[in-house]
PDB file of N, CA and C in Angstrom:
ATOM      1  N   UNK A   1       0.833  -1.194   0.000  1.00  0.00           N
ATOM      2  CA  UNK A   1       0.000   0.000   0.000  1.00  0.00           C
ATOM      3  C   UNK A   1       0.868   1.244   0.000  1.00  0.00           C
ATOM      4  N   UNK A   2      -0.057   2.280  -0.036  1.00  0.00           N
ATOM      5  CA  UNK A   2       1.091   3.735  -0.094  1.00  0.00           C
ATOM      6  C   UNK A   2       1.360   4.102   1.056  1.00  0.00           C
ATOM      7  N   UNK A   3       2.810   4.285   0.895  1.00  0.00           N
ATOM      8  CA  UNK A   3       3.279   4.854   2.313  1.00  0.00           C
ATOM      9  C   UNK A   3       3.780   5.960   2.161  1.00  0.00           C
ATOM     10  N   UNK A   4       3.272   6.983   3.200  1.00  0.00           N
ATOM     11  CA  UNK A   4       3.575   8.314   3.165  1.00  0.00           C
ATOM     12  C   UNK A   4       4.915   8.736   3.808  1.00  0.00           C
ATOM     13  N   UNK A   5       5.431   9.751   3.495  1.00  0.00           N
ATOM     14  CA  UNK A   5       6.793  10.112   3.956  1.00  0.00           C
ATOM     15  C   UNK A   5       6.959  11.879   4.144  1.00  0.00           C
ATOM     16  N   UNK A   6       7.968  11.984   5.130  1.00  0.00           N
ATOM     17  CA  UNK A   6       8.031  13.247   5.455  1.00  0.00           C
ATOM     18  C   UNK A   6       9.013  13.594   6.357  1.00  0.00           C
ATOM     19  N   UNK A   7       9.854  14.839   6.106  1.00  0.00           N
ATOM     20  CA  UNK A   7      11.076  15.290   6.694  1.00  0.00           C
ATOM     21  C   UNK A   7      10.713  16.377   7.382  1.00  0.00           C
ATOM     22  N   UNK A   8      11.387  15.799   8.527  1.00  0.00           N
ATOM     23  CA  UNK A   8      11.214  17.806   9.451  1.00  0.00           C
ATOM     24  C   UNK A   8      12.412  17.822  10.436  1.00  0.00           C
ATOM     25  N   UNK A   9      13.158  18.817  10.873  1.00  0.00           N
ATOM     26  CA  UNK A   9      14.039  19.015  11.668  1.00  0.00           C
ATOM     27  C   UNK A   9      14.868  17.727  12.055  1.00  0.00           C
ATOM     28  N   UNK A  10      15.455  17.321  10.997  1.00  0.00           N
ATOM     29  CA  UNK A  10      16.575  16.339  11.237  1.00  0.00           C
ATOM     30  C   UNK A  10      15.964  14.824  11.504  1.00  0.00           C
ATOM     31  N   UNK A  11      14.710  14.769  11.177  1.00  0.00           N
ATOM     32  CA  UNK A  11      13.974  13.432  11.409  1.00  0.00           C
ATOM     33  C   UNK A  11      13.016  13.117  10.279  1.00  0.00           C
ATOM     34  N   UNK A  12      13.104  11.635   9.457  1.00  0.00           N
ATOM     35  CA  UNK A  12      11.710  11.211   8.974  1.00  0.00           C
ATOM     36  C   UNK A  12      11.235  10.613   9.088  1.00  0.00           C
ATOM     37  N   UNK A  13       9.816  10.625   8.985  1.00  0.00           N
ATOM     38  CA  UNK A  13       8.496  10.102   9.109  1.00  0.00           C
ATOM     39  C   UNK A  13       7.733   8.995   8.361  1.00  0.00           C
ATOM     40  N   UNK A  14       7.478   8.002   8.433  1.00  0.00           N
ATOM     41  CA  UNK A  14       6.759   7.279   7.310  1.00  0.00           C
ATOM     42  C   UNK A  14       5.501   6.658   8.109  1.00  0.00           C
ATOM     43  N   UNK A  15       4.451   6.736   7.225  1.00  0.00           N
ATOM     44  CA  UNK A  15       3.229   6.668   7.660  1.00  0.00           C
ATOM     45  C   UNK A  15       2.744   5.500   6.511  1.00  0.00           C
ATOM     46  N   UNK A  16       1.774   4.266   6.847  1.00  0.00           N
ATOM     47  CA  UNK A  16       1.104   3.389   6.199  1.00  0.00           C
ATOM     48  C   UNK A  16      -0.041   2.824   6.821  1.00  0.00           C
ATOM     49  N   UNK A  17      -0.824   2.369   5.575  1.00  0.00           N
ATOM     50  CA  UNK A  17      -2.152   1.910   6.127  1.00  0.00           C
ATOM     51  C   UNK A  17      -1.737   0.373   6.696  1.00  0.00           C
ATOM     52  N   UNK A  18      -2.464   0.228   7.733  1.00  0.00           N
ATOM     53  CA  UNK A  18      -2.524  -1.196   8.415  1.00  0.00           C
ATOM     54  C   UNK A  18      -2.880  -2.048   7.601  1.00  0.00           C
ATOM     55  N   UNK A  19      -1.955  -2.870   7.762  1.00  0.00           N
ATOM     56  CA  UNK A  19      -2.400  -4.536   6.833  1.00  0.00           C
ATOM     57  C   UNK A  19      -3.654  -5.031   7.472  1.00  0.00           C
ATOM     58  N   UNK A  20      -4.536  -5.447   6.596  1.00  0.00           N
ATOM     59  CA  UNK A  20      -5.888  -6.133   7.038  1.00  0.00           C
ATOM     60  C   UNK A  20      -6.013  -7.794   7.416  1.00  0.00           C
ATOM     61  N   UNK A  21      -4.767  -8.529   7.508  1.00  0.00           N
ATOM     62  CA  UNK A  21      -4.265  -9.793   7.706  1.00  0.00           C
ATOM     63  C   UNK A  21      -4.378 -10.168   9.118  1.00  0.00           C
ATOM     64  N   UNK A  22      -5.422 -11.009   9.513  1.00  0.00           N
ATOM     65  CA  UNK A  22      -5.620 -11.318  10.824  1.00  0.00           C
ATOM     66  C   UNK A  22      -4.602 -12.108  11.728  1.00  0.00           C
ATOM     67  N   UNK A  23      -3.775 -12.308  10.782  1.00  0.00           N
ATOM     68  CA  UNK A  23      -2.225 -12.707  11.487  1.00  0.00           C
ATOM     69  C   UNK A  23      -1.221 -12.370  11.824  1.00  0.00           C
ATOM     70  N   UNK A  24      -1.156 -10.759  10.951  1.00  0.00           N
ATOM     71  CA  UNK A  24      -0.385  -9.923  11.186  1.00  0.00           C
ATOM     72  C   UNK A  24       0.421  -9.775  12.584  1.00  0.00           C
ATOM     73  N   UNK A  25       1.973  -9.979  12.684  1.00  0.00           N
ATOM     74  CA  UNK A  25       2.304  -9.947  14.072  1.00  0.00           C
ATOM     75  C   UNK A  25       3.571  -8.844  13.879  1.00  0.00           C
ATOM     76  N   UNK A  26       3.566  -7.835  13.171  1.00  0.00           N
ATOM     77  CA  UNK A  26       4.049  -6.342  12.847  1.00  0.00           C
ATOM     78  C   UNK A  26       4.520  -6.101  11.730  1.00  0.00           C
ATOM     79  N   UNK A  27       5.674  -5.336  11.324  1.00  0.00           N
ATOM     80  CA  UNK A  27       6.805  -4.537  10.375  1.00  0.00           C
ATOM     81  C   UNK A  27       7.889  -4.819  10.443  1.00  0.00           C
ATOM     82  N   UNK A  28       8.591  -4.721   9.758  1.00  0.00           N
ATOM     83  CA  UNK A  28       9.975  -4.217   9.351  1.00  0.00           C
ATOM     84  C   UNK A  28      10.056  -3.361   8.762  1.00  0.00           C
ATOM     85  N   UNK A  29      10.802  -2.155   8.629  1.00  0.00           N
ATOM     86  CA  UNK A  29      11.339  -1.147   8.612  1.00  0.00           C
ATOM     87  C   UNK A  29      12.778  -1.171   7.846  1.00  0.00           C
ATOM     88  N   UNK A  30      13.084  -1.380   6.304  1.00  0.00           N
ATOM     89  CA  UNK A  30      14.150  -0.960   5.619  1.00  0.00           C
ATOM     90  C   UNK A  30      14.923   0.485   5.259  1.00  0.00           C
ATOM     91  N   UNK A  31      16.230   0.845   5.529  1.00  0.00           N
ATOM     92  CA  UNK A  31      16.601   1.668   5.009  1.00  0.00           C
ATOM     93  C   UNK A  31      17.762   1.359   4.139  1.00  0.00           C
ATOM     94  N   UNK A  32      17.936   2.530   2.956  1.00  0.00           N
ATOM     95  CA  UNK A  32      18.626   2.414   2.531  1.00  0.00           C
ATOM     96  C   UNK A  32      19.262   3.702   2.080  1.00  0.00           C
ATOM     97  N   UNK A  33      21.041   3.991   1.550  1.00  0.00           N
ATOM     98  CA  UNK A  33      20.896   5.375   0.902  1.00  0.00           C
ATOM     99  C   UNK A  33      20.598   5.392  -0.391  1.00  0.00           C
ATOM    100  N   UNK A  34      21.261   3.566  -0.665  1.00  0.00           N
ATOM    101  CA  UNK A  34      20.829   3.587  -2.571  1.00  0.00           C
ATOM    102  C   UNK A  34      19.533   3.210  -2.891  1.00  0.00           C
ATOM    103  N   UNK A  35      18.585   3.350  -3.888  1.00  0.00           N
ATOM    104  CA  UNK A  35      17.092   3.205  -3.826  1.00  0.00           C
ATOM    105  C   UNK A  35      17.477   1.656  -4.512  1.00  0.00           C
ATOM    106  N   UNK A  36      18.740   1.594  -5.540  1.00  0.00           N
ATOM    107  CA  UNK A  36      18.717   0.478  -5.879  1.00  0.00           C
ATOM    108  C   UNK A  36      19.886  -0.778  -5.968  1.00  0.00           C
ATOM    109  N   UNK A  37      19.963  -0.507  -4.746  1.00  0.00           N
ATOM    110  CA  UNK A  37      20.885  -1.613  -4.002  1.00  0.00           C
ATOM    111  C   UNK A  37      19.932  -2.779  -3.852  1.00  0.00           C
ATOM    112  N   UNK A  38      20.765  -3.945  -3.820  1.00  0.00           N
ATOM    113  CA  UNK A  38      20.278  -5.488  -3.103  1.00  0.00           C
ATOM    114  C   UNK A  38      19.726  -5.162  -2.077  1.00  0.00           C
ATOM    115  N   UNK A  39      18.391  -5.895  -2.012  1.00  0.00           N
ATOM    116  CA  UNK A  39      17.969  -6.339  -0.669  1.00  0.00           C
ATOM    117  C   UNK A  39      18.668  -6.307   0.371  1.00  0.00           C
ATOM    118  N   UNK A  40      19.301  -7.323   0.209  1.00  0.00           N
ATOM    119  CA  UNK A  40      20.507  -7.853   1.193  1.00  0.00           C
ATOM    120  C   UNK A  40      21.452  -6.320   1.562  1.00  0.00           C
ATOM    121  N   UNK A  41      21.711  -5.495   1.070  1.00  0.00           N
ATOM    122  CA  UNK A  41      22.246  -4.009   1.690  1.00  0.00           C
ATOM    123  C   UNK A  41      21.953  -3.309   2.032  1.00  0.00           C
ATOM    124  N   UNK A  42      20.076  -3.140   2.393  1.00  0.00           N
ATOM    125  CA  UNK A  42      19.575  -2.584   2.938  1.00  0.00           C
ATOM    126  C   UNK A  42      19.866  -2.829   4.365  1.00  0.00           C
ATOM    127  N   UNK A  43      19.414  -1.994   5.722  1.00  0.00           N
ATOM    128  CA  UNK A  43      19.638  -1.937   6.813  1.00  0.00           C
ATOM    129  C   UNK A  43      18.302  -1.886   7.272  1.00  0.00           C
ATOM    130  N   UNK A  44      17.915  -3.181   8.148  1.00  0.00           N
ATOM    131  CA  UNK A  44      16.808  -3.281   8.962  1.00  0.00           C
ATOM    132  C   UNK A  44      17.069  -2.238  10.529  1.00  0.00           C
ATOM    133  N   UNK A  45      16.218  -1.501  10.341  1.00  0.00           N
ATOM    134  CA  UNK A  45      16.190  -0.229  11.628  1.00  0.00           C
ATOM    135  C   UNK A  45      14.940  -0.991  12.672  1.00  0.00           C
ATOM    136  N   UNK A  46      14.693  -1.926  12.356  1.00  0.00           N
ATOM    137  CA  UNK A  46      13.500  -2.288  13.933  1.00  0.00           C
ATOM    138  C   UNK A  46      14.835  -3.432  14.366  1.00  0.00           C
ATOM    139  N   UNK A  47      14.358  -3.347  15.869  1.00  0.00           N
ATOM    140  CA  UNK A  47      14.946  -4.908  16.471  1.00  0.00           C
ATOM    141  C   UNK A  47      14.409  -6.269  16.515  1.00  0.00           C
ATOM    142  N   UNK A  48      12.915  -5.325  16.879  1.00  0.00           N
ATOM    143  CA  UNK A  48      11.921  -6.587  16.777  1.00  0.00           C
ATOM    144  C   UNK A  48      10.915  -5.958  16.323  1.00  0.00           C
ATOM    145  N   UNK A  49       9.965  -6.822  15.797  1.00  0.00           N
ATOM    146  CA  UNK A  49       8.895  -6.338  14.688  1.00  0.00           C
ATOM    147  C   UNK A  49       7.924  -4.318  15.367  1.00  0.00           C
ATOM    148  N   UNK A  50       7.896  -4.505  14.429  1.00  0.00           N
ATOM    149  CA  UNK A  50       7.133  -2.872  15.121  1.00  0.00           C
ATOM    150  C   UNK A  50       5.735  -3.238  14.687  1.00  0.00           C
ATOM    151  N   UNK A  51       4.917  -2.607  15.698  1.00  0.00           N
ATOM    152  CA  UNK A  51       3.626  -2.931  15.260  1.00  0.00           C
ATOM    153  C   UNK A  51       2.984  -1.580  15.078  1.00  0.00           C
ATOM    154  N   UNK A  52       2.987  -0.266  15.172  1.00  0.00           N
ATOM    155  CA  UNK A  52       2.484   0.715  15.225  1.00  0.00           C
ATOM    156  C   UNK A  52       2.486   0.837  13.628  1.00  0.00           C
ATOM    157  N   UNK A  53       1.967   1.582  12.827  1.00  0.00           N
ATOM    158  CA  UNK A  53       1.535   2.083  11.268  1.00  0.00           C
ATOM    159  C   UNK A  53       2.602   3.863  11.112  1.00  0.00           C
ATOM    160  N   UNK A  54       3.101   3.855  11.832  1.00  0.00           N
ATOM    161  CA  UNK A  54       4.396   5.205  11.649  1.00  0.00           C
ATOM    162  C   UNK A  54       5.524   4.980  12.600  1.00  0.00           C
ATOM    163  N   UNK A  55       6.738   4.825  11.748  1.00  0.00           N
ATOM    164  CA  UNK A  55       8.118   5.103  12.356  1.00  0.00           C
ATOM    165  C   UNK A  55       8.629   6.455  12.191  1.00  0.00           C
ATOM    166  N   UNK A  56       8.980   6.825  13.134  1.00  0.00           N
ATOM    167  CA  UNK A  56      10.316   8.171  13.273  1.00  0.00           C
ATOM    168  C   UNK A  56      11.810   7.861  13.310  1.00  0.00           C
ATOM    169  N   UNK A  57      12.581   8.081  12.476  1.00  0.00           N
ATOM    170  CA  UNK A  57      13.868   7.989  12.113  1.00  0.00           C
ATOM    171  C   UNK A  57      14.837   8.871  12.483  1.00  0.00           C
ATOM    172  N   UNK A  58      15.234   8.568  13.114  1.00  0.00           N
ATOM    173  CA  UNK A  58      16.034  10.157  13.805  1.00  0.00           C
ATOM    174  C   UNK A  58      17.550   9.809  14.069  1.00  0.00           C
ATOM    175  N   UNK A  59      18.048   8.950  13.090  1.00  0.00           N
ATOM    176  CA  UNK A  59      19.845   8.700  12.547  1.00  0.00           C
ATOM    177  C   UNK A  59      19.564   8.791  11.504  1.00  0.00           C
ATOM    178  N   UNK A  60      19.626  10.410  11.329  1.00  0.00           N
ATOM    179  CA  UNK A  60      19.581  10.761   9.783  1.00  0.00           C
ATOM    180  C   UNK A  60      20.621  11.971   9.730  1.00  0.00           C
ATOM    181  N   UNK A  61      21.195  12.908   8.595  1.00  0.00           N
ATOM    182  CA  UNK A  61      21.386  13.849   8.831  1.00  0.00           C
ATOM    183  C   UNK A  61      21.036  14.416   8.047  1.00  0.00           C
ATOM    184  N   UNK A  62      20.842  15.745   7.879  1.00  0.00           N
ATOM    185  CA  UNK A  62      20.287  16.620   6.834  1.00  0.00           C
ATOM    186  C   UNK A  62      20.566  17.032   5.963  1.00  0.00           C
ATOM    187  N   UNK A  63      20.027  17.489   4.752  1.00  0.00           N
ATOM    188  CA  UNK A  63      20.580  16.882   3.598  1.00  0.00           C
ATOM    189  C   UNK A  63      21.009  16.107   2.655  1.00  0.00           C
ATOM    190  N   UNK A  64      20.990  14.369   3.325  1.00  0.00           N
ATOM    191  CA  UNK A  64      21.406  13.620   3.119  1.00  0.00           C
ATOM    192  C   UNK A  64      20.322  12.865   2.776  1.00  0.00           C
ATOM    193  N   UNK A  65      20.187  11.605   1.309  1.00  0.00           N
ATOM    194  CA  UNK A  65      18.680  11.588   0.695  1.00  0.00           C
ATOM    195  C   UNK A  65      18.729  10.209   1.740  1.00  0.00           C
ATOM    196  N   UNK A  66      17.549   9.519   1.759  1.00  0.00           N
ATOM    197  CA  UNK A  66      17.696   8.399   2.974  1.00  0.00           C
ATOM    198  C   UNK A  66      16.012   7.623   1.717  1.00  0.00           C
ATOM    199  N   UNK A  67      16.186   5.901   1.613  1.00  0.00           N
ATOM    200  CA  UNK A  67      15.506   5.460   0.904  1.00  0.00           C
ATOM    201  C   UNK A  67      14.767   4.617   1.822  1.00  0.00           C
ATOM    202  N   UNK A  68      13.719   3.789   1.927  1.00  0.00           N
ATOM    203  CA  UNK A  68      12.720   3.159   2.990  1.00  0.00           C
ATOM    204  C   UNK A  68      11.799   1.933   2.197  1.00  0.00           C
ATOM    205  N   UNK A  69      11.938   1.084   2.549  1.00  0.00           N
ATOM    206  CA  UNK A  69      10.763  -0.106   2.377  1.00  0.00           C
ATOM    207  C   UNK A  69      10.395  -0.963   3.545  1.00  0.00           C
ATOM    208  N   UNK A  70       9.279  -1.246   3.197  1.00  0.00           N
ATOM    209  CA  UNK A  70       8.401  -2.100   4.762  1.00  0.00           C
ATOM    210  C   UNK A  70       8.288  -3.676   4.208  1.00  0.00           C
ATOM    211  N   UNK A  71       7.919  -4.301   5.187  1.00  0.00           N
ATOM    212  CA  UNK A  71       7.465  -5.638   5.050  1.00  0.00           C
ATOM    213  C   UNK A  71       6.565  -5.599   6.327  1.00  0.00           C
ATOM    214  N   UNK A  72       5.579  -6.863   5.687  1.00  0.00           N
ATOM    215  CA  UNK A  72       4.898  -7.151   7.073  1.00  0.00           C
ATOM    216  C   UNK A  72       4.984  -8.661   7.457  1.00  0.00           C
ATOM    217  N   UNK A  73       4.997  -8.840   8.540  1.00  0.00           N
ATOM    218  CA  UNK A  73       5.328 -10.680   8.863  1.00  0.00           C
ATOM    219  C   UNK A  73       3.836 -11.016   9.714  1.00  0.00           C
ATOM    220  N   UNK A  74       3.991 -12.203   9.268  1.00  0.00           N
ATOM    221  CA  UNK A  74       2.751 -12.707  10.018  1.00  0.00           C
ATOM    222  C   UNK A  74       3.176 -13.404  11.220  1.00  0.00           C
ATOM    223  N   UNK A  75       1.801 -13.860  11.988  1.00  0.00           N
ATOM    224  CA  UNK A  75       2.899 -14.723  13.181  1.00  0.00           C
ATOM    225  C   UNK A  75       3.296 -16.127  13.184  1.00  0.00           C
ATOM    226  N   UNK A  76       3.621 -16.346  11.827  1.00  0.00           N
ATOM    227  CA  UNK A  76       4.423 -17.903  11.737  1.00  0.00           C
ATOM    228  C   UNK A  76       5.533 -16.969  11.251  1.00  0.00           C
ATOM    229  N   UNK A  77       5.654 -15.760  11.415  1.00  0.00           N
ATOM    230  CA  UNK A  77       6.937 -15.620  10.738  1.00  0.00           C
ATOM    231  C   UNK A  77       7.699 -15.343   9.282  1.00  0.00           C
ATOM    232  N   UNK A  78       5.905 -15.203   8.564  1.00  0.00           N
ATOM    233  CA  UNK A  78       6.943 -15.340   7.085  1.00  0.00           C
ATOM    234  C   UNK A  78       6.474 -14.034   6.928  1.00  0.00           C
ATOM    235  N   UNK A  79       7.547 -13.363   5.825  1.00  0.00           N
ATOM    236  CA  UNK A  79       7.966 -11.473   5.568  1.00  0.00           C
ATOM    237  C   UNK A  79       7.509 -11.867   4.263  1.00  0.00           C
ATOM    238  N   UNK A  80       6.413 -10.621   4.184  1.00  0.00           N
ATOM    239  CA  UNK A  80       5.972 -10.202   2.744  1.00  0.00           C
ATOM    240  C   UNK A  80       7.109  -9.752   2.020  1.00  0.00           C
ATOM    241  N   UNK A  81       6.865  -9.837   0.582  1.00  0.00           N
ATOM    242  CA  UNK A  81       7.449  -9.014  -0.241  1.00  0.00           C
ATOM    243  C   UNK A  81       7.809  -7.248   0.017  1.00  0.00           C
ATOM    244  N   UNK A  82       8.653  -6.605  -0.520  1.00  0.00           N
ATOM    245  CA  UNK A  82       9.047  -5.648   0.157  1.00  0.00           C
ATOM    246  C   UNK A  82       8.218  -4.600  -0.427  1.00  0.00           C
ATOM    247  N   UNK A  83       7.687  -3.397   0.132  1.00  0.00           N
ATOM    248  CA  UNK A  83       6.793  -2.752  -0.546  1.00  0.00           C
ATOM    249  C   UNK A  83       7.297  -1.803  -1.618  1.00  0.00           C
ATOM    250  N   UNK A  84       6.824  -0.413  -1.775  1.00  0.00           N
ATOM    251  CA  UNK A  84       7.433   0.270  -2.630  1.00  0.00           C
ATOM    252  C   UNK A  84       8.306   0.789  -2.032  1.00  0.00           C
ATOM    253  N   UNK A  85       9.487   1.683  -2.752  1.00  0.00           N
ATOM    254  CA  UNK A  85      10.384   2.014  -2.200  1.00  0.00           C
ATOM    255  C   UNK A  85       9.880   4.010  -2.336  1.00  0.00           C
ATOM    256  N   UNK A  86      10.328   4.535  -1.168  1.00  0.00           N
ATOM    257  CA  UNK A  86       9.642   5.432  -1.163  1.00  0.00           C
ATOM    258  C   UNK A  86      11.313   6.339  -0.570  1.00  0.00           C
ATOM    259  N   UNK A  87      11.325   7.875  -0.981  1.00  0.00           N
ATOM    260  CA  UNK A  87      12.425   8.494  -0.122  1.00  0.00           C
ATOM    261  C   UNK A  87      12.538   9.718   0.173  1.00  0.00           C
ATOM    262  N   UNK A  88      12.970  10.515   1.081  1.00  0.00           N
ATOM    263  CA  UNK A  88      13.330  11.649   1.344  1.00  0.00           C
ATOM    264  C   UNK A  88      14.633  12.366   1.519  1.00  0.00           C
ATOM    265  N   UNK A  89      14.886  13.462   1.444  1.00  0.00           N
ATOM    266  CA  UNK A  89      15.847  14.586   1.518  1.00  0.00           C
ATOM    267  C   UNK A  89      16.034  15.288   2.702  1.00  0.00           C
TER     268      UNK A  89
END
């Protein structure tokens, strides 16, 4: 789904609609600086699944473009496909 994005004072924002999957057991949270790097070089920013529908990012610095994709896992554990890739400045 679309995920919204947004920069303010040295922090960004990404906002998405809740998965409607009654199994749903949270997120992951990708960053990246290249939009089109491997999977595998992206940097997972949760520790453990996030369940809230907006992260705040605040190891960023300014100016600097910063790229983002989500997944959602269910609770056996398996990670959706990665969503769109979305980014800010």
């Amino acid at each position: 789904s679309s995920i919204t994005i947004a920069s303010i004072n040295g922090q960004v924002s990404l906002f998405w609609p809740s998965n409607p999957e009654a199994d749903l057991a949270g997120y992951n949270i990708y960053r990246s600086e290249d939009e089109n790097a491997p999977a595998e070089k992206w940097v997972k920013l949760n520790t453990r699944l996030h369940t809230p529908t907006t992260f705040r990012d605040e190891r960023v610095q300014v100016g600097k473009k910063y790229c983002y994709q989500l997944t959602a896992v269910d609770t056996a554990n398996n990670e959706s496909a990665r969503s769109e890739t979305v980014s800010e400045t």
